[in-house]
C-alpha atoms as a PDB file:
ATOM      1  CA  UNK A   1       8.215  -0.871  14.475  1.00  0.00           C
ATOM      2  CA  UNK A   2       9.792   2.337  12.197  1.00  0.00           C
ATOM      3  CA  UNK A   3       7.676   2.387   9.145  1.00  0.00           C
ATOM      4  CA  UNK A   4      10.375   2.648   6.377  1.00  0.00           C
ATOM      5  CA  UNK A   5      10.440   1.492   2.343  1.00  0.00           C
ATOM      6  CA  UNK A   6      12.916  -1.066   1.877  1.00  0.00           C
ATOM      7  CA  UNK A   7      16.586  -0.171  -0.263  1.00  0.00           C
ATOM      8  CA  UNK A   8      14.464  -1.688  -3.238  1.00  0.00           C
ATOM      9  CA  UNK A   9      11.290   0.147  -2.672  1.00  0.00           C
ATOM     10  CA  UNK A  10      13.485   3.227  -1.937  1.00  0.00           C
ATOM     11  CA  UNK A  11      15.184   2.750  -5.293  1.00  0.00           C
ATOM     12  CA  UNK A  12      11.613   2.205  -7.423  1.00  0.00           C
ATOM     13  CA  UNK A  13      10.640   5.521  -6.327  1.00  0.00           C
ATOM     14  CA  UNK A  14      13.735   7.599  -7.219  1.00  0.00           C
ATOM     15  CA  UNK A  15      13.817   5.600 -10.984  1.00  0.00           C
ATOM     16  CA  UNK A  16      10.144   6.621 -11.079  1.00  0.00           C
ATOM     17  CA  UNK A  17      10.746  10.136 -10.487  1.00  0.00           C
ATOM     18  CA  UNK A  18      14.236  10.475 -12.487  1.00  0.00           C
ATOM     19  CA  UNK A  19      12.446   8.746 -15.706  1.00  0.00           C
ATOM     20  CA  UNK A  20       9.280  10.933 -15.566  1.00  0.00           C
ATOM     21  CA  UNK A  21      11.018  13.503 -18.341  1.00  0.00           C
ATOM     22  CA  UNK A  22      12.739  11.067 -20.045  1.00  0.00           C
ATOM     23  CA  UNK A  23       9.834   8.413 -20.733  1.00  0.00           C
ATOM     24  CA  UNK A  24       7.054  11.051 -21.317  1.00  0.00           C
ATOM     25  CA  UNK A  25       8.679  13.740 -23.024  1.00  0.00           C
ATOM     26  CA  UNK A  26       7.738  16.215 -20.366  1.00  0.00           C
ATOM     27  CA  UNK A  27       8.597  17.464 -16.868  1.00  0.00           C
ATOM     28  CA  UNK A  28       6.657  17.277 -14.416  1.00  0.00           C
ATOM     29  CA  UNK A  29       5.302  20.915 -14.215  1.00  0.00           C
ATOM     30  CA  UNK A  30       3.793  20.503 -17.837  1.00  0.00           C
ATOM     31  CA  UNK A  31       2.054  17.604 -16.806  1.00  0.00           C
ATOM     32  CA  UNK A  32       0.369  19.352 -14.054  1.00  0.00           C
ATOM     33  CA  UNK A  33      -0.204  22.211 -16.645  1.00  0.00           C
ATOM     34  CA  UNK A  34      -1.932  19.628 -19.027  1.00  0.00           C
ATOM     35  CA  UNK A  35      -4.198  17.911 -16.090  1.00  0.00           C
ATOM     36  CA  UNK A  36      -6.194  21.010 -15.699  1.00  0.00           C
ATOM     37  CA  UNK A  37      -7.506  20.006 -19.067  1.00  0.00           C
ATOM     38  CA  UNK A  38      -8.117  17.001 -17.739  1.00  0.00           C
ATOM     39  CA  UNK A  39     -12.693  16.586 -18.243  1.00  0.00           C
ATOM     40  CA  UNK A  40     -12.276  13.628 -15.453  1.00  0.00           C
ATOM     41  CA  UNK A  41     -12.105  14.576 -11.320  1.00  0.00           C
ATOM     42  CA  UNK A  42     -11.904  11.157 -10.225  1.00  0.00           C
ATOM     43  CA  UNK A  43      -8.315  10.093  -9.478  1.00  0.00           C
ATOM     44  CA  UNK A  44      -8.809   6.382 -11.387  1.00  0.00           C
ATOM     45  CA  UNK A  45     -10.572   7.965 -14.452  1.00  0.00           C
ATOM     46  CA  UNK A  46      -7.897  10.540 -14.500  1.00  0.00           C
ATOM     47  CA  UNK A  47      -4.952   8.123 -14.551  1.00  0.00           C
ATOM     48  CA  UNK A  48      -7.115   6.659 -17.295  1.00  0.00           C
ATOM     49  CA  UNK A  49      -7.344   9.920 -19.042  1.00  0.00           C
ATOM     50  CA  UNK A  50      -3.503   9.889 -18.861  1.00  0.00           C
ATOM     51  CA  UNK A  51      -3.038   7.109 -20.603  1.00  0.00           C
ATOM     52  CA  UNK A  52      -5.642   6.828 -23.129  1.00  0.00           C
ATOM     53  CA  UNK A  53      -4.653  10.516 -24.429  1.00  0.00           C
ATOM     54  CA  UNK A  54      -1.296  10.758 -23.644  1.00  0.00           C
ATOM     55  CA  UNK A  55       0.122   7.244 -23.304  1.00  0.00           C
ATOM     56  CA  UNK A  56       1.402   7.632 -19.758  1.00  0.00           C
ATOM     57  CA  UNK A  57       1.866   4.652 -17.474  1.00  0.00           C
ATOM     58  CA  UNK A  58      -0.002   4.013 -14.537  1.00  0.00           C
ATOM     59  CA  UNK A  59       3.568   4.629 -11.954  1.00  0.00           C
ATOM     60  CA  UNK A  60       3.914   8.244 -13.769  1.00  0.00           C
ATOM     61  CA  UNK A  61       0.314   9.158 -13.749  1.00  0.00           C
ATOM     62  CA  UNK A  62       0.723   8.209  -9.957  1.00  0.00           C
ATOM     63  CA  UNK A  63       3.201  10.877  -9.715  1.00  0.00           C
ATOM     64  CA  UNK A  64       1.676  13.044 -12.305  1.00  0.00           C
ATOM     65  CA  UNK A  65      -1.738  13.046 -10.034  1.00  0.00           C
ATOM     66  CA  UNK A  66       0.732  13.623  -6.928  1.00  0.00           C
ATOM     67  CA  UNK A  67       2.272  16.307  -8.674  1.00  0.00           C
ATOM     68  CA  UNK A  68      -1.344  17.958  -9.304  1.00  0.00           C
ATOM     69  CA  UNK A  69      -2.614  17.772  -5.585  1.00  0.00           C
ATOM     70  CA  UNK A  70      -2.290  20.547  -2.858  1.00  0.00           C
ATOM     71  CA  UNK A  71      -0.843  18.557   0.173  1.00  0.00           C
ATOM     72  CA  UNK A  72      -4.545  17.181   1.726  1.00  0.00           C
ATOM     73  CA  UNK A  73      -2.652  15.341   4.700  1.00  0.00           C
ATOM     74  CA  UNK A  74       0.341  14.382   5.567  1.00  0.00           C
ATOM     75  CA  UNK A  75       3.032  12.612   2.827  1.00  0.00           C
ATOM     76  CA  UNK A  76       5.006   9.851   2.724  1.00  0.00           C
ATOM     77  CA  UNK A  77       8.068  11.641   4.370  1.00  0.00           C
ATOM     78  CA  UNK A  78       5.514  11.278   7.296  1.00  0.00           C
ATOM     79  CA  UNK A  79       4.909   7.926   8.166  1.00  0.00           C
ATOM     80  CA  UNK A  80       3.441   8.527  11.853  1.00  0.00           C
ATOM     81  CA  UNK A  81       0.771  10.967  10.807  1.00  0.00           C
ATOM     82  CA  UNK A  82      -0.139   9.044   8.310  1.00  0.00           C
ATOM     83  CA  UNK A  83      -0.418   5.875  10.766  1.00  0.00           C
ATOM     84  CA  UNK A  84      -2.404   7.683  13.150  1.00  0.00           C
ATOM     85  CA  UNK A  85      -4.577   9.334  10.026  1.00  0.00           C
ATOM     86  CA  UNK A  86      -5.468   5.844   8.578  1.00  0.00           C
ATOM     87  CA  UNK A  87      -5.515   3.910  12.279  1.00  0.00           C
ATOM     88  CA  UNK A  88      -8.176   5.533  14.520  1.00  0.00           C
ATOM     89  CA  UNK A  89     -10.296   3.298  15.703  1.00  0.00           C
ATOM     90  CA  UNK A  90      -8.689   1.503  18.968  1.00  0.00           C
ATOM     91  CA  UNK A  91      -9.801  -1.628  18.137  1.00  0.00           C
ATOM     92  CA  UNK A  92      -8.303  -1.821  14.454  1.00  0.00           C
ATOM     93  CA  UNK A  93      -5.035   0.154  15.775  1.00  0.00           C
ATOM     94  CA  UNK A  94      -5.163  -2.798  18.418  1.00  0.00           C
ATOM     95  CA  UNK A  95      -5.559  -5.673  15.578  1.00  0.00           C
ATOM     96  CA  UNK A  96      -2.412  -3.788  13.356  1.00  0.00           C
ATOM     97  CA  UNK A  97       0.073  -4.016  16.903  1.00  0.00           C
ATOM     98  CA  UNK A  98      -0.623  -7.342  17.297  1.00  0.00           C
ATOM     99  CA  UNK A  99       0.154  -7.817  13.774  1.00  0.00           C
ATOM    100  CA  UNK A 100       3.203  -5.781  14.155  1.00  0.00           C
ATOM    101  CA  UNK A 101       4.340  -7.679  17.202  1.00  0.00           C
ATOM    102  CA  UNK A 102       4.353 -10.891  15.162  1.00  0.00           C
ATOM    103  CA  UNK A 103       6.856  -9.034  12.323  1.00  0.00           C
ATOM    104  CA  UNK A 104       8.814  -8.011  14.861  1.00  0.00           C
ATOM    105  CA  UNK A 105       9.565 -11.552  15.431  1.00  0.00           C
ATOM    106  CA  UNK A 106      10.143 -12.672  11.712  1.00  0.00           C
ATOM    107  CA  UNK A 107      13.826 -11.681  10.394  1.00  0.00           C
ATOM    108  CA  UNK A 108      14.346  -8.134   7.699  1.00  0.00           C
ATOM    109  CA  UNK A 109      11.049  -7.624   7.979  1.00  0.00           C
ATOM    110  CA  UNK A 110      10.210  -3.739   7.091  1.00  0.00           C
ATOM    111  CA  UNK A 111       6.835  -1.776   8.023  1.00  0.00           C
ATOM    112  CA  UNK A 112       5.894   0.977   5.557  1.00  0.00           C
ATOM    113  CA  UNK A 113       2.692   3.224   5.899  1.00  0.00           C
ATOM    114  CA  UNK A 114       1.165   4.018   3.156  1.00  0.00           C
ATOM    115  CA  UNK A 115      -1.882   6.788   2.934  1.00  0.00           C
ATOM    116  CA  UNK A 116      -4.509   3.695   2.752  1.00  0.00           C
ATOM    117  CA  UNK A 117      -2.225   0.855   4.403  1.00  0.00           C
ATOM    118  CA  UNK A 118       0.213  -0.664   6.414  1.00  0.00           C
ATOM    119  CA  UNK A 119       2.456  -2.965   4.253  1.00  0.00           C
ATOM    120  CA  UNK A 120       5.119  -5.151   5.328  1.00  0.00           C
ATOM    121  CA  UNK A 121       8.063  -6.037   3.092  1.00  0.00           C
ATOM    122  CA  UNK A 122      11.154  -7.856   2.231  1.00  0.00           C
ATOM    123  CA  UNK A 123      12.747  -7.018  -0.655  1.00  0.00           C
ATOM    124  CA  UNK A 124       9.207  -7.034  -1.638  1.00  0.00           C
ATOM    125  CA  UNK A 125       5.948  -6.440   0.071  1.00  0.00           C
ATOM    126  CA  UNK A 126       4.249  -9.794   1.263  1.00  0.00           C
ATOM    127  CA  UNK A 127       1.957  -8.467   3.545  1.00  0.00           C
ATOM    128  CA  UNK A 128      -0.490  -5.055   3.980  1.00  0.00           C
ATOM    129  CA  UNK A 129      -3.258  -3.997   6.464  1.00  0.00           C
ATOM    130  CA  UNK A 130      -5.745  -1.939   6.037  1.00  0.00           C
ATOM    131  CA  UNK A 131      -8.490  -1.043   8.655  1.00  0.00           C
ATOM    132  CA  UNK A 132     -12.372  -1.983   8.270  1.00  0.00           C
ATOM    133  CA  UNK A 133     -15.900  -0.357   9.689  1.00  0.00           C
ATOM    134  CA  UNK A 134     -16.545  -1.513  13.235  1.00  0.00           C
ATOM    135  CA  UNK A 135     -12.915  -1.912  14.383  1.00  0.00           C
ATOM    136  CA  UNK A 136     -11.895  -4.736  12.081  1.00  0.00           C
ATOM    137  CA  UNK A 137      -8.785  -5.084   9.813  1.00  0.00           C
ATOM    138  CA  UNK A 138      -8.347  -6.606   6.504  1.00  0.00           C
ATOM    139  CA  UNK A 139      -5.005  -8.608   6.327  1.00  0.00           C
ATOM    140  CA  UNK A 140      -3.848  -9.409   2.674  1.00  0.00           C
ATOM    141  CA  UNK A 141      -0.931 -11.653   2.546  1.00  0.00           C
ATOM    142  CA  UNK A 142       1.360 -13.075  -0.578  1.00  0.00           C
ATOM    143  CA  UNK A 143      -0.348 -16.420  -0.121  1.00  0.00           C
ATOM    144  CA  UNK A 144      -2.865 -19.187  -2.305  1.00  0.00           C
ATOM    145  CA  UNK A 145      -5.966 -18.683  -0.243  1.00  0.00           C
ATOM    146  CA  UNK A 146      -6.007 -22.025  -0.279  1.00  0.00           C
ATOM    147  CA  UNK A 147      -3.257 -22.398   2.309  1.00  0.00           C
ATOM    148  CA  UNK A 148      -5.888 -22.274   5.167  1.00  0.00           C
ATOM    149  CA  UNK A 149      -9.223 -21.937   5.701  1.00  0.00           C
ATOM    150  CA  UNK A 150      -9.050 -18.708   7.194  1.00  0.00           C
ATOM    151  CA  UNK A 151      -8.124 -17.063   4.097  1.00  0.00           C
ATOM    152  CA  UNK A 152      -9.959 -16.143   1.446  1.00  0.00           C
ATOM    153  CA  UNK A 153      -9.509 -14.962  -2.114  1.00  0.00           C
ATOM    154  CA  UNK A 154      -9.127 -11.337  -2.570  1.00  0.00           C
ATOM    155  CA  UNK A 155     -12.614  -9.938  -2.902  1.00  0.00           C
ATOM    156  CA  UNK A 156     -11.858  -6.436  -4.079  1.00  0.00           C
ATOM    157  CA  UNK A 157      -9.397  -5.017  -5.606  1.00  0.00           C
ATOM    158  CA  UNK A 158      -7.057  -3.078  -3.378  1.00  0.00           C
ATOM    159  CA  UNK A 159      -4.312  -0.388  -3.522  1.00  0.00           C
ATOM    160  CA  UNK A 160      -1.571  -2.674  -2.261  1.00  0.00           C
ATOM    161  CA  UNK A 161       0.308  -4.892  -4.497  1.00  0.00           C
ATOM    162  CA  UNK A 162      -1.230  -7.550  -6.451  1.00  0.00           C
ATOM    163  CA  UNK A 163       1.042 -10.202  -5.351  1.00  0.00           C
ATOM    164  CA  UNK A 164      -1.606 -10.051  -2.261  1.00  0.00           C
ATOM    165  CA  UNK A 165      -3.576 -12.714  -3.285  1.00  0.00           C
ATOM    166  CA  UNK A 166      -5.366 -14.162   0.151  1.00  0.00           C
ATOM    167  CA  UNK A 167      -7.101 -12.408   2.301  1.00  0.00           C
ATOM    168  CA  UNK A 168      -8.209 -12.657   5.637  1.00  0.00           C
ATOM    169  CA  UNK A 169     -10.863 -10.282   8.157  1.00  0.00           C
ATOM    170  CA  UNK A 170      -9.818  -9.785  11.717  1.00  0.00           C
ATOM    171  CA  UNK A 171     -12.368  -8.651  14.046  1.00  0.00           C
ATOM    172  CA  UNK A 172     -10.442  -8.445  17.080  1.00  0.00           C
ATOM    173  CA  UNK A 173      -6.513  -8.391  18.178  1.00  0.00           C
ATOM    174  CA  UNK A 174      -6.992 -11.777  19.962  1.00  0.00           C
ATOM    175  CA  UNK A 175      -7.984 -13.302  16.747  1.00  0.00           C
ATOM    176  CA  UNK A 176      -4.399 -12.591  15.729  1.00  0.00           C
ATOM    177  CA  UNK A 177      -3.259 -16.054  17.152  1.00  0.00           C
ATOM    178  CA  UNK A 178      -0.687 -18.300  16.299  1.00  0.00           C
ATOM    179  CA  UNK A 179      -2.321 -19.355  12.942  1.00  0.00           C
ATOM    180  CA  UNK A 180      -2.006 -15.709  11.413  1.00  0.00           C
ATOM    181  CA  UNK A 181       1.243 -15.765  12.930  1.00  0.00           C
ATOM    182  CA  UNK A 182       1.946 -19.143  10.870  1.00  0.00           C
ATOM    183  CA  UNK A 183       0.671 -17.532   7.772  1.00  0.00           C
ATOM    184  CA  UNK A 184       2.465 -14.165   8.269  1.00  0.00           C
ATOM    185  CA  UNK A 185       6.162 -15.843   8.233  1.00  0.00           C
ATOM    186  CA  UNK A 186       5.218 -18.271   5.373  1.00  0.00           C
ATOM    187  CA  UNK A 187       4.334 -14.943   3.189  1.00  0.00           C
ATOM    188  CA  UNK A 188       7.097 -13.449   4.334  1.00  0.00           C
ATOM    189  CA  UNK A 189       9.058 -16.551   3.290  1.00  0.00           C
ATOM    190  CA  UNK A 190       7.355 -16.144  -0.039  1.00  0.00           C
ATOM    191  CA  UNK A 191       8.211 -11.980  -0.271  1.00  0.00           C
END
């Protein structure tokens, strides 16, 4: 499966970008100027930062903190390094291609990697991955965790969408069975 951002997705990013001057009264450059003033190091407290002393949104301090950064690993325009940065235990790799095999089989579905996921999207994202310790995989879906009893609420907050409300562990790629497969095309039906 390519990893790709959907038309929509695609579109988010370039308004983000083009509206940076425009809603913050500054480019880009004097942003990155003003976060080496910045007292924080963390990435969290210095989106915080942003906004409690400058008013800046969370999607431009996102770029503004992208904007700051030397290149530490490979970018979005490179989806397979990033796959193979994120995906290196066998076992978890083996848990997200059995996942992938069952989008392949569930129509305009779109794989996207991401620097600490794997999402899956329609027109919006329904589904992400993410890998765990000891070869597992997290699988977050656009579903009430009450839809089966292998899901549970989300425990954590995560850096995938919030629509991702259930959540489910997956501690081997044969425990990707017809059930997750069930529950993948009804989020899907939901994105």
């Amino acid at each position: 499966m390519t990893a790709v951002l959907t038309a929509r997705q695609n579109l988010w990013f370039a308004t983000v970008q083009a509206n940076l001057e425009k809603n913050t009264g500054k480019p880009l450059a004097d942003w990155v100027a003003i976060m080496k003033t910045c007292p924080e190091t963390a990435p969290r407290a210095q989106a915080a930062w942003l906004k409690a002393e400058h008013g800046v949104g969370q999607n431009h301090a996102a770029q503004i903190l992208d904007g700051c950064r030397p290149a530490d690993g490979p970018g979005w325009d490179e989806p397979e390094a990033l796959r193979a940065a994120l995906w290196k235990d066998a076992a978890s790799l083996a848990i997200l291609e059995m996942v992938e095999r069952i989008a392949g089989g569930v129509e305009g579905v779109i794989s996207g990697q991401r620097k600490g996921y794997t999402s899956f999207s329609r027109s919006v994202q329904f589904a992400a991955m993410r890998p765990l310790k000891g070869g597992w995989a997290l699988l977050g879906l656009k579903l009430a965790p009450e839809v089966s009893p292998r899901l549970s609420p989300l425990a954590r907050r995560e850096s995938w969408s919030e629509r991702l409300s259930a959540t489910v562990e997956l501690d081997a790629a044969d425990r990707v069975d017809a059930e997750i497969s069930r529950l993948f095309a009804q989020a899907a039906d939901n994105g």
